[in-house]
N, C-alpha and C. Protein backbone atom coordinates (compact mmCIF):
# COMPACT_ATOMS: atom_id res chain seq x y z
N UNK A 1 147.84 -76.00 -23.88
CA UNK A 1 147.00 -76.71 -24.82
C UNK A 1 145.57 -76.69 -24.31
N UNK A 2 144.25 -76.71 -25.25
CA UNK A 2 143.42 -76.67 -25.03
C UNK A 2 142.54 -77.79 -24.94
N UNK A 3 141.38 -77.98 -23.99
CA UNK A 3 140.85 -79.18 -23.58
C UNK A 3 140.51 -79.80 -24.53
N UNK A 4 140.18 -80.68 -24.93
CA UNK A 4 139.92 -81.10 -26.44
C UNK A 4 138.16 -81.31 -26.35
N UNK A 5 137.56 -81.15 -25.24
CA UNK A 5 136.01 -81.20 -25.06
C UNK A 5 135.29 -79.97 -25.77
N UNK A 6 136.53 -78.58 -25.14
CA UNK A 6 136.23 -77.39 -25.60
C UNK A 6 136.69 -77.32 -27.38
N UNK A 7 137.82 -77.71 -27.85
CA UNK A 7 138.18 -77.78 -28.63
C UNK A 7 136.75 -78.69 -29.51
N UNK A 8 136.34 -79.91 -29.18
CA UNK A 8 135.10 -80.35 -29.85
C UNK A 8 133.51 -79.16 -29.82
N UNK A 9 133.59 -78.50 -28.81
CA UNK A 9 131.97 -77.96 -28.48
C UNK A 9 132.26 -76.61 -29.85
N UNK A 10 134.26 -75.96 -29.72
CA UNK A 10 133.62 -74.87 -30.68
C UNK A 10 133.77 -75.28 -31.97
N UNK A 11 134.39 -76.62 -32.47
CA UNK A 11 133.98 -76.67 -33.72
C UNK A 11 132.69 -76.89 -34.32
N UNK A 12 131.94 -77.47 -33.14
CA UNK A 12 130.78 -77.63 -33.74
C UNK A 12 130.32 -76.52 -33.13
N UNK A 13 130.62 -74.92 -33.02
CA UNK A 13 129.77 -74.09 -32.57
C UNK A 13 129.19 -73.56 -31.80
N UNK A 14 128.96 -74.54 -30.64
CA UNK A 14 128.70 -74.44 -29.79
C UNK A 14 129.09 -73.72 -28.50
N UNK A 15 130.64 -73.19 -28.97
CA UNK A 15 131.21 -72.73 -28.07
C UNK A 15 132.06 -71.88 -28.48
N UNK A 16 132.29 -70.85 -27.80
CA UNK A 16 133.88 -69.52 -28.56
C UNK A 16 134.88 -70.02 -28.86
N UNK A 17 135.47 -69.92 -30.08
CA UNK A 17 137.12 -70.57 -29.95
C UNK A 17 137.81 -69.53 -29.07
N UNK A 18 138.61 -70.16 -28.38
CA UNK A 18 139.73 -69.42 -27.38
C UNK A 18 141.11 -68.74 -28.02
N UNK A 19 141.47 -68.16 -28.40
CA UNK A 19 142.59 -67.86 -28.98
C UNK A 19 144.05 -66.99 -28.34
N UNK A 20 145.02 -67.59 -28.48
CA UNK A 20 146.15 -67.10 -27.37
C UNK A 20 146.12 -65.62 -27.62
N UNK A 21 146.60 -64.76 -26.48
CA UNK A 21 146.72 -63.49 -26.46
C UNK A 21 148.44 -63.66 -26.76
N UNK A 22 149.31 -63.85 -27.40
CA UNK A 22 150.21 -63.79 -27.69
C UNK A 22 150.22 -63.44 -29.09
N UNK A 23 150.84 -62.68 -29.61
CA UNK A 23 150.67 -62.62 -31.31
C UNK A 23 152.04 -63.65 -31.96
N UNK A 24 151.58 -63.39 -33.09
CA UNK A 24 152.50 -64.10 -33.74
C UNK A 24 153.75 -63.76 -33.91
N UNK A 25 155.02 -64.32 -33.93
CA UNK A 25 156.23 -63.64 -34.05
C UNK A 25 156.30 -62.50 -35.68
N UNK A 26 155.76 -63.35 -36.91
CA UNK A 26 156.11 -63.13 -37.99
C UNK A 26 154.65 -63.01 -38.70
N UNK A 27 153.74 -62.31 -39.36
CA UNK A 27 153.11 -62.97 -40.27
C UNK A 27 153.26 -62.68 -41.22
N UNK A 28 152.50 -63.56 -42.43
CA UNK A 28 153.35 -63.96 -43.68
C UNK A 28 152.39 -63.15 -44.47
N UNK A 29 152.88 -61.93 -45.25
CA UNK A 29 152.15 -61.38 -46.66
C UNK A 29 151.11 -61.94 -47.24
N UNK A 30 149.88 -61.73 -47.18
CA UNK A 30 148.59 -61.69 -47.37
C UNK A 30 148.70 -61.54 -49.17
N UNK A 31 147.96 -62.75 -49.67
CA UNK A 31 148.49 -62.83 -51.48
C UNK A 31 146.75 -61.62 -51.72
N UNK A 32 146.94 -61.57 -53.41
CA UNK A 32 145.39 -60.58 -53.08
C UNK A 32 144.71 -61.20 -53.19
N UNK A 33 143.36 -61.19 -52.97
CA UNK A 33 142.30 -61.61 -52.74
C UNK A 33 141.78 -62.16 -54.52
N UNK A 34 141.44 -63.07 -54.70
CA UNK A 34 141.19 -63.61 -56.05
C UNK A 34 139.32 -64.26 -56.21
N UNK A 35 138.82 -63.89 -57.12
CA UNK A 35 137.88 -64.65 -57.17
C UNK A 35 137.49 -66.29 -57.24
N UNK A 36 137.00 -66.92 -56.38
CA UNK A 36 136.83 -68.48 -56.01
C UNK A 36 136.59 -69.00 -57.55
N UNK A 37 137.19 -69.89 -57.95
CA UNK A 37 136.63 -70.72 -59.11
C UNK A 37 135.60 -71.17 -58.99
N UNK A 38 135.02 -71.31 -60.25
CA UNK A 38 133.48 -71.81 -59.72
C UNK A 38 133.55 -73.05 -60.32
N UNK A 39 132.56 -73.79 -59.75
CA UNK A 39 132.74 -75.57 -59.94
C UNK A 39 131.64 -75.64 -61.16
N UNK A 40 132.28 -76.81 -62.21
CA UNK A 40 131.64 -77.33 -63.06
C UNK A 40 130.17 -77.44 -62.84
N UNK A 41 129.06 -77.45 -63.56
CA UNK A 41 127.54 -77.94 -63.60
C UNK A 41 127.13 -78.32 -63.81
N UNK A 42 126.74 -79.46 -63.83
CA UNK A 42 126.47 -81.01 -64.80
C UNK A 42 124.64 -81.06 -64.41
N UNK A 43 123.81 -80.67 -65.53
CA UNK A 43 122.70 -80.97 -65.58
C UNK A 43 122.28 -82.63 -64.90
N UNK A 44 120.98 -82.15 -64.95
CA UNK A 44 120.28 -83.62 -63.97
C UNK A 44 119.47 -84.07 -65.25
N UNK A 45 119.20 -85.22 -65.80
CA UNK A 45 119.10 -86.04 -66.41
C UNK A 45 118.35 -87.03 -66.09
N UNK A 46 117.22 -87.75 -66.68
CA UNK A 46 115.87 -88.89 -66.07
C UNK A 46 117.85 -90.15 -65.88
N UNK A 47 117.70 -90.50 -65.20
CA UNK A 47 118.38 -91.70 -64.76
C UNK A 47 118.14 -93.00 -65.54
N UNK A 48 118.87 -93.35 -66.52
CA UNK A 48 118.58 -94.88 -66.58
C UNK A 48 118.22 -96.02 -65.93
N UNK A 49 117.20 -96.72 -66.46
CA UNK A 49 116.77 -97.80 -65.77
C UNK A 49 117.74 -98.86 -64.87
N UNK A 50 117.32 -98.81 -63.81
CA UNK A 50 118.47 -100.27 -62.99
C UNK A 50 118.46 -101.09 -63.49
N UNK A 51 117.71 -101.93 -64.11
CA UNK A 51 117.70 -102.99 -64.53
C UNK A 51 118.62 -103.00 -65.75
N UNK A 52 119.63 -103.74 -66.29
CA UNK A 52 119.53 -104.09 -67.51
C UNK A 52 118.58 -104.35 -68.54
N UNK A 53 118.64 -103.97 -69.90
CA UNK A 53 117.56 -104.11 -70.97
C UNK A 53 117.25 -105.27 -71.20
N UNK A 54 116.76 -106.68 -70.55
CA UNK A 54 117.21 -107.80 -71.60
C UNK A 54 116.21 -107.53 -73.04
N UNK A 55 117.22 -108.90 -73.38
CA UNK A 55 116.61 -108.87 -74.93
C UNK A 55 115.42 -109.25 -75.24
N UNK A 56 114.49 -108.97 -76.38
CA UNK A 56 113.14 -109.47 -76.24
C UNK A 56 112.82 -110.83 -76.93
N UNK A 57 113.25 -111.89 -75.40
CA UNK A 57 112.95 -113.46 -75.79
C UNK A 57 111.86 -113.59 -75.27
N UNK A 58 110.99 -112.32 -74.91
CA UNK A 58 109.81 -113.16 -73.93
C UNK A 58 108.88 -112.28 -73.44
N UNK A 59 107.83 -112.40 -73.69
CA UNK A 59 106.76 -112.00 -73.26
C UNK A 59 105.52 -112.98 -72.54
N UNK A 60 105.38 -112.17 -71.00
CA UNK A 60 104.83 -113.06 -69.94
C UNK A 60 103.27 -112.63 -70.10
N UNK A 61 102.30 -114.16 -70.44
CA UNK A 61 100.98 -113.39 -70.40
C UNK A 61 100.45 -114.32 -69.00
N UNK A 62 99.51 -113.36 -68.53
CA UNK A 62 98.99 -113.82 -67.28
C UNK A 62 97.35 -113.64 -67.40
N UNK A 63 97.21 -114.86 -66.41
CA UNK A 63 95.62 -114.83 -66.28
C UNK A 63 95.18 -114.79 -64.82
N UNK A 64 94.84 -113.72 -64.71
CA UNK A 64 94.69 -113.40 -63.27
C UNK A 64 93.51 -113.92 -62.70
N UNK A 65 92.99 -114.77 -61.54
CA UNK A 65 91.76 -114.65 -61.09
C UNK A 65 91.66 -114.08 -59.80
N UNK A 66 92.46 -113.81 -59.07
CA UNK A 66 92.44 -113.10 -57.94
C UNK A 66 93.70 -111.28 -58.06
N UNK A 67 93.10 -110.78 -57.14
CA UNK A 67 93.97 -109.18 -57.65
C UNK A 67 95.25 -109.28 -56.53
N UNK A 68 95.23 -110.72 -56.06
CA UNK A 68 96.60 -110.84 -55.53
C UNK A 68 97.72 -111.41 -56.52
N UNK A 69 97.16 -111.97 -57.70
CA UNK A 69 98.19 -112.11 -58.94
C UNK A 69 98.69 -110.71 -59.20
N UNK A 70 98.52 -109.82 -59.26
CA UNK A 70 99.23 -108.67 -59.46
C UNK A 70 100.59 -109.03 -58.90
N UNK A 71 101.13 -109.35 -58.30
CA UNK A 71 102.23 -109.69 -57.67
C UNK A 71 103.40 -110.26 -58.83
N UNK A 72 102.89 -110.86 -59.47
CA UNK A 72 103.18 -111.80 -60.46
C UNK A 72 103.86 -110.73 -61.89
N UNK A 73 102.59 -109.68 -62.02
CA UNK A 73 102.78 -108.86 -63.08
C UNK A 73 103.92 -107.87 -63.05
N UNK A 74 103.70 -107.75 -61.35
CA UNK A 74 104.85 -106.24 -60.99
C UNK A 74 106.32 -106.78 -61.12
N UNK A 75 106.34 -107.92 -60.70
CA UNK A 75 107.87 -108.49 -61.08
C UNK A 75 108.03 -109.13 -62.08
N UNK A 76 107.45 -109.20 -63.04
CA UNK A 76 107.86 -109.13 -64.66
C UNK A 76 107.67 -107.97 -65.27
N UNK A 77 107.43 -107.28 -65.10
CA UNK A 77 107.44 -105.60 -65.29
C UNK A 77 108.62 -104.96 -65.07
N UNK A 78 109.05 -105.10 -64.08
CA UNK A 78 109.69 -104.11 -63.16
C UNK A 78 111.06 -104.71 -63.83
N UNK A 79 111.23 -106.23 -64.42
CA UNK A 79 112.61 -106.61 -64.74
C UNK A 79 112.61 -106.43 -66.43
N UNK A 80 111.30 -105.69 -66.85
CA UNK A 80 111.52 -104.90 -68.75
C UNK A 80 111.35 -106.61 -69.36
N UNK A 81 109.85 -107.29 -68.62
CA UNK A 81 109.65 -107.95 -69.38
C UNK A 81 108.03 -107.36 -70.27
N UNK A 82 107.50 -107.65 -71.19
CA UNK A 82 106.13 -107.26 -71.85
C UNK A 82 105.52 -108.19 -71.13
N UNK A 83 104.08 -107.52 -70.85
CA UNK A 83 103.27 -108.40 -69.84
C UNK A 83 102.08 -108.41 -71.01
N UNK A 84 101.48 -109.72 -70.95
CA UNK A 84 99.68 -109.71 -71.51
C UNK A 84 98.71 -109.57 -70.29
N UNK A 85 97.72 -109.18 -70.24
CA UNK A 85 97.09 -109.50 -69.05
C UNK A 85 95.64 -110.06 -69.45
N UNK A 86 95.15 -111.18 -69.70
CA UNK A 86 94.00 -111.42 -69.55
C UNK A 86 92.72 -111.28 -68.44
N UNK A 87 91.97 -110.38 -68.74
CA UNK A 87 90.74 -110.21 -67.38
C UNK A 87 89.68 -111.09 -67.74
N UNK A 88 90.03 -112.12 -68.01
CA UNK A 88 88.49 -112.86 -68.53
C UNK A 88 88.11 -113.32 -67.50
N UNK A 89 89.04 -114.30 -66.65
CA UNK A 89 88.54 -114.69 -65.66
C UNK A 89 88.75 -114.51 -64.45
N UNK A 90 88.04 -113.24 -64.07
CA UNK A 90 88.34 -112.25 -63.10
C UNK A 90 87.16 -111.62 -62.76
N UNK A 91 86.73 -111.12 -61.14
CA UNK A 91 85.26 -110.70 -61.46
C UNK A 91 85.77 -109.20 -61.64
N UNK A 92 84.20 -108.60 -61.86
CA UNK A 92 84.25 -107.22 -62.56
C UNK A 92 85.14 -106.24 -61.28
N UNK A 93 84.86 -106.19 -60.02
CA UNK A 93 85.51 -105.15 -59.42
C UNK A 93 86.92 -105.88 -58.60
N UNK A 94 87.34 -106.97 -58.90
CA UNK A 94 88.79 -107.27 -59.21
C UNK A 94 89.29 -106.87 -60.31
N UNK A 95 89.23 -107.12 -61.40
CA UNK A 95 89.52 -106.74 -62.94
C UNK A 95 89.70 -105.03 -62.87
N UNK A 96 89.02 -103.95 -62.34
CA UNK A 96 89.16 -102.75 -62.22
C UNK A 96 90.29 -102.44 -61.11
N UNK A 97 90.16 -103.30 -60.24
CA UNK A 97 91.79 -102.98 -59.05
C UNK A 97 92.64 -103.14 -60.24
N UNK A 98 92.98 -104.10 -60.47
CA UNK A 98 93.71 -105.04 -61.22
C UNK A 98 94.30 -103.86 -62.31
N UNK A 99 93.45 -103.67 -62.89
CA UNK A 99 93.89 -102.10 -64.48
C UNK A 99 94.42 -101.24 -63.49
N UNK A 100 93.81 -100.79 -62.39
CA UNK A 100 94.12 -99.79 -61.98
C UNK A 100 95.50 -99.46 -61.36
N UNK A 101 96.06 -100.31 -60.75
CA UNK A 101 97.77 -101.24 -59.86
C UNK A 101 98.30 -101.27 -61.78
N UNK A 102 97.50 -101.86 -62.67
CA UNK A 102 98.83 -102.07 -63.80
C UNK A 102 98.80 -100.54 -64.65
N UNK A 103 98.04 -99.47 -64.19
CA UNK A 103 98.34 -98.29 -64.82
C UNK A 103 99.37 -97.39 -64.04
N UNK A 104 99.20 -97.66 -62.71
CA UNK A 104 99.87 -96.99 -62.14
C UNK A 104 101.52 -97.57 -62.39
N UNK A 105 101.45 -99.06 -62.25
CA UNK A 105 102.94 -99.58 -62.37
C UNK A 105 103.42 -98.77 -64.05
N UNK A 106 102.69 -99.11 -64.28
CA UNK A 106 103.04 -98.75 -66.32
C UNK A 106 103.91 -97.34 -66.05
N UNK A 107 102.78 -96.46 -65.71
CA UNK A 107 103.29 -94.89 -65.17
C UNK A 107 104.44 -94.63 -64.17
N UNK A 108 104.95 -95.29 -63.50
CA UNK A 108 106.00 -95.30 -62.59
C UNK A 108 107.07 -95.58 -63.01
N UNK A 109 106.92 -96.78 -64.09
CA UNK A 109 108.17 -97.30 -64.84
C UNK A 109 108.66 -96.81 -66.32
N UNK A 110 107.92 -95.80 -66.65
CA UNK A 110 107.76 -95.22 -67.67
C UNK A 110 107.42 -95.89 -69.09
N UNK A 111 106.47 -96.85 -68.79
CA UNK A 111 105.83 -97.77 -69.71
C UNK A 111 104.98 -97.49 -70.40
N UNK A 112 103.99 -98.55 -71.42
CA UNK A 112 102.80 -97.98 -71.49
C UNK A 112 101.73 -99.45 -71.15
N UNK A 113 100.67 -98.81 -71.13
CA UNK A 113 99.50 -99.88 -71.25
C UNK A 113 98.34 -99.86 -72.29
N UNK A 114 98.21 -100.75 -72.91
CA UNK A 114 97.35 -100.73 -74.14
C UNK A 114 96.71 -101.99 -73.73
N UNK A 115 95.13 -101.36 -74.65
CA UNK A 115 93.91 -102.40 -74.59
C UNK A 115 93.99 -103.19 -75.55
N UNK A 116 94.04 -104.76 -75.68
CA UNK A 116 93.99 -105.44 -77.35
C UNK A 116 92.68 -105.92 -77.24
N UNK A 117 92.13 -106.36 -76.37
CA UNK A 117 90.62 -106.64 -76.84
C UNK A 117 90.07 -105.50 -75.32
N UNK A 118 88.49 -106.35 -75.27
CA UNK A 118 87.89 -105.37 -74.13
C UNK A 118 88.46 -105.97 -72.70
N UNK A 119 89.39 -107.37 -72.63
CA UNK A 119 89.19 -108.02 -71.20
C UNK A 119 90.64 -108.10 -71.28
N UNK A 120 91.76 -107.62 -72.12
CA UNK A 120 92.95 -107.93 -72.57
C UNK A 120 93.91 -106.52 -72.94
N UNK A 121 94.57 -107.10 -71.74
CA UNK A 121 95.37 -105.47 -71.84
C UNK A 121 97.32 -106.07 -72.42
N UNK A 122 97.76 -104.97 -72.89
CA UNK A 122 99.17 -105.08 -73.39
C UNK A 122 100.20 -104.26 -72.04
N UNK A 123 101.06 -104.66 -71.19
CA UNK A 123 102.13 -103.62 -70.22
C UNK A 123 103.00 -103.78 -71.09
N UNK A 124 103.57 -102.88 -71.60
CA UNK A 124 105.16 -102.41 -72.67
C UNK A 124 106.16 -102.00 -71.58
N UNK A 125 106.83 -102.33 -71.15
CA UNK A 125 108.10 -101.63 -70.96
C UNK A 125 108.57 -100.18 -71.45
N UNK A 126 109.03 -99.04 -71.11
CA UNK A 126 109.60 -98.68 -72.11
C UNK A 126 111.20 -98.63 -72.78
N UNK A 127 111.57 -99.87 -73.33
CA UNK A 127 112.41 -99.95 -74.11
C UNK A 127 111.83 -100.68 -75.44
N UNK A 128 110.72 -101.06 -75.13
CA UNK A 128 109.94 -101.94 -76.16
C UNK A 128 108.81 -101.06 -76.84
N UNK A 129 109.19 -101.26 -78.65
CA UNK A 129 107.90 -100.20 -78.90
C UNK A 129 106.62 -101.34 -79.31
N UNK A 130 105.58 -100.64 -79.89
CA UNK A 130 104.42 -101.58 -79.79
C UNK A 130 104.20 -100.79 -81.57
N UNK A 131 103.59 -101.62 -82.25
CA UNK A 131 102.99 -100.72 -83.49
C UNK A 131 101.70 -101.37 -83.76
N UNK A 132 101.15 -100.59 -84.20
CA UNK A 132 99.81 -101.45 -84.51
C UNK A 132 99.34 -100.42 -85.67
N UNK A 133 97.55 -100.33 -85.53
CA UNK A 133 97.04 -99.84 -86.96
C UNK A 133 97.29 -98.13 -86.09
N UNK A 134 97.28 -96.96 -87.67
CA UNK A 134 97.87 -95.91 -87.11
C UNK A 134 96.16 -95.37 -86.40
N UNK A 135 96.02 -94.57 -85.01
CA UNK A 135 95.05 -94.04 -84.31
C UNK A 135 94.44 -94.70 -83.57
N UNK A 136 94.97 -95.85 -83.55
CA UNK A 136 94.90 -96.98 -82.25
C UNK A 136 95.24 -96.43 -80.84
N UNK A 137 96.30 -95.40 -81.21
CA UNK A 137 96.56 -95.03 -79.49
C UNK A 137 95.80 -94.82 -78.29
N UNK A 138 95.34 -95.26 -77.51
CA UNK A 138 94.21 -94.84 -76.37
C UNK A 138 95.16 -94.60 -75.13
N UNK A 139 95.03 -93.22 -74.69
CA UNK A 139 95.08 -92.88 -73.22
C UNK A 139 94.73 -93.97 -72.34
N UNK A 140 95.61 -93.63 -71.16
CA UNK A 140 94.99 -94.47 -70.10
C UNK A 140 93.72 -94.13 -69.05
N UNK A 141 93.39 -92.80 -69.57
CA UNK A 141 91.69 -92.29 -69.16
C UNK A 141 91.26 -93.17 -70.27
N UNK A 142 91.28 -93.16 -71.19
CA UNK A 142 90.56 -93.82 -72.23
C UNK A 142 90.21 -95.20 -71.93
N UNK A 143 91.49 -96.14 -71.49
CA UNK A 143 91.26 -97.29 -71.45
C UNK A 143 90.48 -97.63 -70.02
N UNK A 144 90.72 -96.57 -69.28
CA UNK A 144 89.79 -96.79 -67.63
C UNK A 144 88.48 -96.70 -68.20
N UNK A 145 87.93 -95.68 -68.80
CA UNK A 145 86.61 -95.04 -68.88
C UNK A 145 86.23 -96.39 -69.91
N UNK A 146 86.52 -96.55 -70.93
CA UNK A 146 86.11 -97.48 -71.62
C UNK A 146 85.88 -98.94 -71.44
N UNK A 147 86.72 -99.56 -70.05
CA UNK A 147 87.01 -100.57 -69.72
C UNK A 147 85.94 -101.88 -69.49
N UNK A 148 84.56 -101.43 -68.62
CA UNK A 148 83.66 -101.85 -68.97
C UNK A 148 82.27 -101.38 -69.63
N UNK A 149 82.66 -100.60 -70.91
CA UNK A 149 81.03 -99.99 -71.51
C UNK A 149 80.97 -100.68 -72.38
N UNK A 150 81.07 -101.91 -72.64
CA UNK A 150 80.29 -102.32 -73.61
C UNK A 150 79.07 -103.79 -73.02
C-alpha cells in the first residue's frame, strides 16, 4: 500500500502516481468510445431585485440639510421605496454632492431620477412608473447641467 502523503502530493499533482508493475489478471472489453453529452445552457439574465416589491403605501420625502442625510435616502431606496428630495434647505455645493450620490444610487438600482421643480428632485424605483406631461423626460446630464442655471 501506498503512503497516503504520496498518495495526497500526486493527486494534487505534485507528484508521479506510482503504479504496480504487476498487470492485471483480466481486463475488461473497452465499450467504443462515444461522444460526451453536452450539458444544458441556460442563458444569464439581469437578476431580480433582492428585495421584495412592496406595495406602493408610501412615498418618503426628505429634506436634507446636511449631505450626511443621504444616508437616510439610500435606505429608502434601496428597500423600492419612492423618495422626494427637497434641496431647499441645503447649501449650493452640498445640494450638488447630494444629486450627485442620488444619481448614482438611481443608476445602480436601476431607477430613475427626475426634477419636479429646480430644488426638488423625484428617486423612482424601478418597479414604479412615473407619468407626467408627454417630453418631460430629462436625462440625468440634463438634470446635472441644468441643476443650478437659473
Amino acid at each position: 500500500m501506498a503512503n497516503p502523503m504520496r498518495k495526497a502530493l500526486s493527486y494534487l499533482g505534485l507528484a508521479e502516481e506510482e503504479y504496480d508493475e504487476q498487470a492485471p489478471a483480466a481486463v475488461a472489453p473497452v465499450a467504443p468510445a462515444q461522444a460526451p453529452a453536452r450539458a444544458s445552457v441556460t442563458p444569464l439574465r439581469r437578476s431580480a431585485p433582492r428585495v421584495s416589491v412592496p406595495s406602493m403605501s408610501e412615498i418618503l420625502t426628505v429634506h436634507p440639510r446636511q449631505y450626511r442625510d443621504a444616508q437616510v435616502i439610500a435606505e429608502a431606496f434601496r428597500e423600492g421605496v419612492p423618495v422626494i428630495i427637497n434641496l431647499t434647505q441645503m447649501t449650493e455645493p452640498d445640494a450638488r454632492r447630494l444629486i450627485d450620490f442620488a444619481s448614482g444610487l438611481s443608476q445602480g438600482l436601476y431607477g430613475r431620477i427626475e426634477r419636479v421643480t429646480s430644488k426638488v428632485f423625484l428617486l423612482s424605483p424601478e418597479h414604479v412608473a412615473v407619468s407626467g406631461e408627454a417630453g418631460e423626460h430629462e436625462s440625468e446630464a440634463e438634470v446635472e447641467a441644468g441643476f443650478f442655471a437659473e
